[in-house]
Protein backbone atom coordinates (compact mmCIF):
# COMPACT_ATOMS: atom_id res chain seq x y z
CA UNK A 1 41.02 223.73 184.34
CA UNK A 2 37.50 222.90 182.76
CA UNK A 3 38.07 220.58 179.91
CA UNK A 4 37.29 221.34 176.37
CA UNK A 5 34.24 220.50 174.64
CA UNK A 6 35.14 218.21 171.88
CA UNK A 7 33.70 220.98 169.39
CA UNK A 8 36.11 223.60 171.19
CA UNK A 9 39.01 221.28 170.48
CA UNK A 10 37.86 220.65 166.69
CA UNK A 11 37.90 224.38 165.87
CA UNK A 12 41.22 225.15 167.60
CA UNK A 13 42.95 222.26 165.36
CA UNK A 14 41.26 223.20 162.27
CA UNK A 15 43.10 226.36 161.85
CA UNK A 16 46.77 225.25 162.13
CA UNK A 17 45.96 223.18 158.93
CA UNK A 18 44.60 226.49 156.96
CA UNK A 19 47.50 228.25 158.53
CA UNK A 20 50.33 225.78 156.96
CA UNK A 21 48.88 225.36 153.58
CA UNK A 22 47.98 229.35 153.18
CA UNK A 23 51.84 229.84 153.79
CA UNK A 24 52.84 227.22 151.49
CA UNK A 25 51.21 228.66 148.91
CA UNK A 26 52.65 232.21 149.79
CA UNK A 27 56.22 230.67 149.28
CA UNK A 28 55.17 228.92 146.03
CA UNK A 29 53.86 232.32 144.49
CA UNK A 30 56.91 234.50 146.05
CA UNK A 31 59.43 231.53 144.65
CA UNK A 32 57.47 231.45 141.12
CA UNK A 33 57.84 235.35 140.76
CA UNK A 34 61.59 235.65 141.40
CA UNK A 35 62.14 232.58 139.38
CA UNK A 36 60.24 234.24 136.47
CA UNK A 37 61.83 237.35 137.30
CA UNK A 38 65.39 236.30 136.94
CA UNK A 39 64.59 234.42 133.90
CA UNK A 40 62.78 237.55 132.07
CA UNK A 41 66.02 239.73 133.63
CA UNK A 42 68.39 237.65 132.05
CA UNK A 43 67.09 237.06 128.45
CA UNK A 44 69.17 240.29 127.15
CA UNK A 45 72.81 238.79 129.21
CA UNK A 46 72.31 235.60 127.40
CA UNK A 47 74.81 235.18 124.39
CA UNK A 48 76.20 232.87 121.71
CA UNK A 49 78.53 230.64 123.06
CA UNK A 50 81.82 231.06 121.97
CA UNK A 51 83.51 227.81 119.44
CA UNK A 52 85.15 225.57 120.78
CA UNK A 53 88.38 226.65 118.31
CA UNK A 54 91.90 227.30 119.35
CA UNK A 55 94.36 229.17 116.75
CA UNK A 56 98.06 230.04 117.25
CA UNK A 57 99.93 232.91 116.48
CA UNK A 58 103.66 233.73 115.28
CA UNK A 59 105.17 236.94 114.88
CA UNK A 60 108.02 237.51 112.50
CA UNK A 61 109.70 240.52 113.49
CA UNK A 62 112.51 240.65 110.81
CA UNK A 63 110.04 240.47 107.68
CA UNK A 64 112.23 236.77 106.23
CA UNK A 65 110.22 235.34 103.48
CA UNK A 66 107.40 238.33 103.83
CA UNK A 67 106.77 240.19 100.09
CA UNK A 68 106.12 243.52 101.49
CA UNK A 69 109.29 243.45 103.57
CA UNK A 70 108.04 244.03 106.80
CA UNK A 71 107.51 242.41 110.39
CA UNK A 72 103.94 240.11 110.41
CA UNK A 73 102.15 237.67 112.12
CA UNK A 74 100.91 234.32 111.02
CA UNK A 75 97.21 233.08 112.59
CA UNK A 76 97.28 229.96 112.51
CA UNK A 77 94.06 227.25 113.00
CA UNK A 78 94.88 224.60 115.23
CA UNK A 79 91.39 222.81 115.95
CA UNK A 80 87.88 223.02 116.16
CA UNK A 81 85.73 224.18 113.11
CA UNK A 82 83.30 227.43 111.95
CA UNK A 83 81.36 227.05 108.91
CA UNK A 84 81.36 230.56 107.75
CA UNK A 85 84.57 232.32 107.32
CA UNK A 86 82.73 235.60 106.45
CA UNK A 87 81.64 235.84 110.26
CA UNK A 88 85.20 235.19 111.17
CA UNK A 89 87.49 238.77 110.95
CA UNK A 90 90.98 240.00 111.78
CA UNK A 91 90.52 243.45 113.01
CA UNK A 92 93.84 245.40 114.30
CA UNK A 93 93.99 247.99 117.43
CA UNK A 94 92.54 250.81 115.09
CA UNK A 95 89.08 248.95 114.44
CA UNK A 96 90.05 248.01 110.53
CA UNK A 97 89.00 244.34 109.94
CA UNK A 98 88.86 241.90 106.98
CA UNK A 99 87.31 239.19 107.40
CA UNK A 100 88.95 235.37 107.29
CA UNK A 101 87.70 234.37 103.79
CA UNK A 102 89.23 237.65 102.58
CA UNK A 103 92.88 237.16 103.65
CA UNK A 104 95.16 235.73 101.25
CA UNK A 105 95.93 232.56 102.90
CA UNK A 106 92.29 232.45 104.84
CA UNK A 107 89.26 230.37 102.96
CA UNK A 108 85.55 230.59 102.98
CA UNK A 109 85.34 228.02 106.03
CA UNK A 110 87.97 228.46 109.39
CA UNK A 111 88.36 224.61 109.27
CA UNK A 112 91.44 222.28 108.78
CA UNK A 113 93.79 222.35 111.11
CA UNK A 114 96.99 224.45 109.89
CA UNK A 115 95.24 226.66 107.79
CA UNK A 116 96.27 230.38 108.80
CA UNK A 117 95.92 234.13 108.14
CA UNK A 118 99.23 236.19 106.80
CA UNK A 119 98.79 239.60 108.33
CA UNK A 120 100.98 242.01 107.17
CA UNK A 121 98.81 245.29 106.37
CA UNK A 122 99.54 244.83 102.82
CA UNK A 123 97.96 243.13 99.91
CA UNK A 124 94.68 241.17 100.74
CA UNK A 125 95.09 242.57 104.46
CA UNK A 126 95.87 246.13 103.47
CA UNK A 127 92.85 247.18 105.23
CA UNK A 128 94.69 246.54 108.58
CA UNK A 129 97.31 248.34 109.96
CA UNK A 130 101.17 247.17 109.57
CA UNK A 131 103.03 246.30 112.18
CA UNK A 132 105.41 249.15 112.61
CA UNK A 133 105.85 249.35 116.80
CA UNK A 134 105.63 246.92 119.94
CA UNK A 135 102.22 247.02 121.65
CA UNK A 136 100.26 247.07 118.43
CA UNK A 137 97.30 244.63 118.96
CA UNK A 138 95.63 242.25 116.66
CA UNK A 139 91.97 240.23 117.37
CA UNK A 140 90.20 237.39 115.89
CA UNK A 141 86.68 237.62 116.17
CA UNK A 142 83.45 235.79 115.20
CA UNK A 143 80.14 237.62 114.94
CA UNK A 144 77.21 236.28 115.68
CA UNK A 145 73.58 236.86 114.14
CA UNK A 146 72.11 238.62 116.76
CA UNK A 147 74.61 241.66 116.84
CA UNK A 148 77.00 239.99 119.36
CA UNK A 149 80.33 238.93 118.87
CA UNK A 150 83.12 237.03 120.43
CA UNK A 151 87.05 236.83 120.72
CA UNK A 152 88.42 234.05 119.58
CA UNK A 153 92.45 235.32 119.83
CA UNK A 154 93.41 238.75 121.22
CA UNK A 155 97.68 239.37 120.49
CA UNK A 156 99.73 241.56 121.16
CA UNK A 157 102.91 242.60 119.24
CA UNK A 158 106.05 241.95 122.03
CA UNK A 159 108.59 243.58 120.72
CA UNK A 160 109.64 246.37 117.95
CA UNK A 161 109.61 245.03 114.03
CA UNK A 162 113.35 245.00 112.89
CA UNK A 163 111.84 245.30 109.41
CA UNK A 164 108.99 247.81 108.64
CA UNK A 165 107.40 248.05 105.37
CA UNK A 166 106.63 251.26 103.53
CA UNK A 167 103.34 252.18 105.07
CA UNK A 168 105.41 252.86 108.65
């Protein structure tokens, strides 16, 4: 076998260089455009975060202590804070909602610990829905500026009221 010239052995190493590099930069592109890709793509998922609140709820079924007489649930704030109570509402299974501030008991900011909502479906809350069956669901939810919203407590109703009030 006739040896190489050294300009035959210059040319034939030259290109595995140009080789190398042209494919890194093919990788860099291709890796660039799907990066930019997914992060165009997922502007519209992203969403508010959701507080960091936790609330409590207790149903009275037997309507003890209750002015309109009937079963209803107490909401109660255990931790964590929201500034604006108007972004904060109590809507039943129907789609009625009040929101926090408006509830008797509620305030303009979903703050202290122990502060709760009296849902009944009468009086401040007459917007909602009584509780007048098992099964009857009841959500907390915060809206956010951009359309969005979040649940905060979703509860349902275990068992049958043994008082009702008039709107049953």
């Amino acid at each position: 076998m006739p040896a190489l010239a050294p300009s035959d052995r210059r040319s034939s190493r030259g290109i595995s260089p140009v080789v190398g590099v042209s494919l890194l930069v093919v990788i860099v592109v291709l890796l660039a455009a799907m990066v930019g890709m997914m992060v165009m793509g997922f502007e519209d998922v992203l969403s508010e975060p959701q507080p960091q609140v936790s609330f409590d709820v207790d149903y009275h079924p037997d309507g003890v202590d209750n002015g309109a007489n009937g079963a209803y649930i107490n909401i109660t704030h255990e931790f964590g804070s929201i500034e604006d109570g108007g972004q904060v509402f109590v809507v039943d299974d129907a789609n009625n909602r009040i929101a926090w501030e408006d509830v008797w008991t509620g305030d303009e900011e979903v703050g202290p610990a122990g502060e709760y909502a009296h849902i009944d479906g009468s009086g401040s809350d007459s917007a909602l829905r009584p509780i007048c069956e098992a099964g009857q669901r009841y959500r907390v939810v915060i809206e956010h500026e951009g359309g969005s919203s979040s649940v905060l407590v979703d509860y349902e109703i275990p068992t049958a009221p043994t008082a009702t009030n008039a709107a049953c």
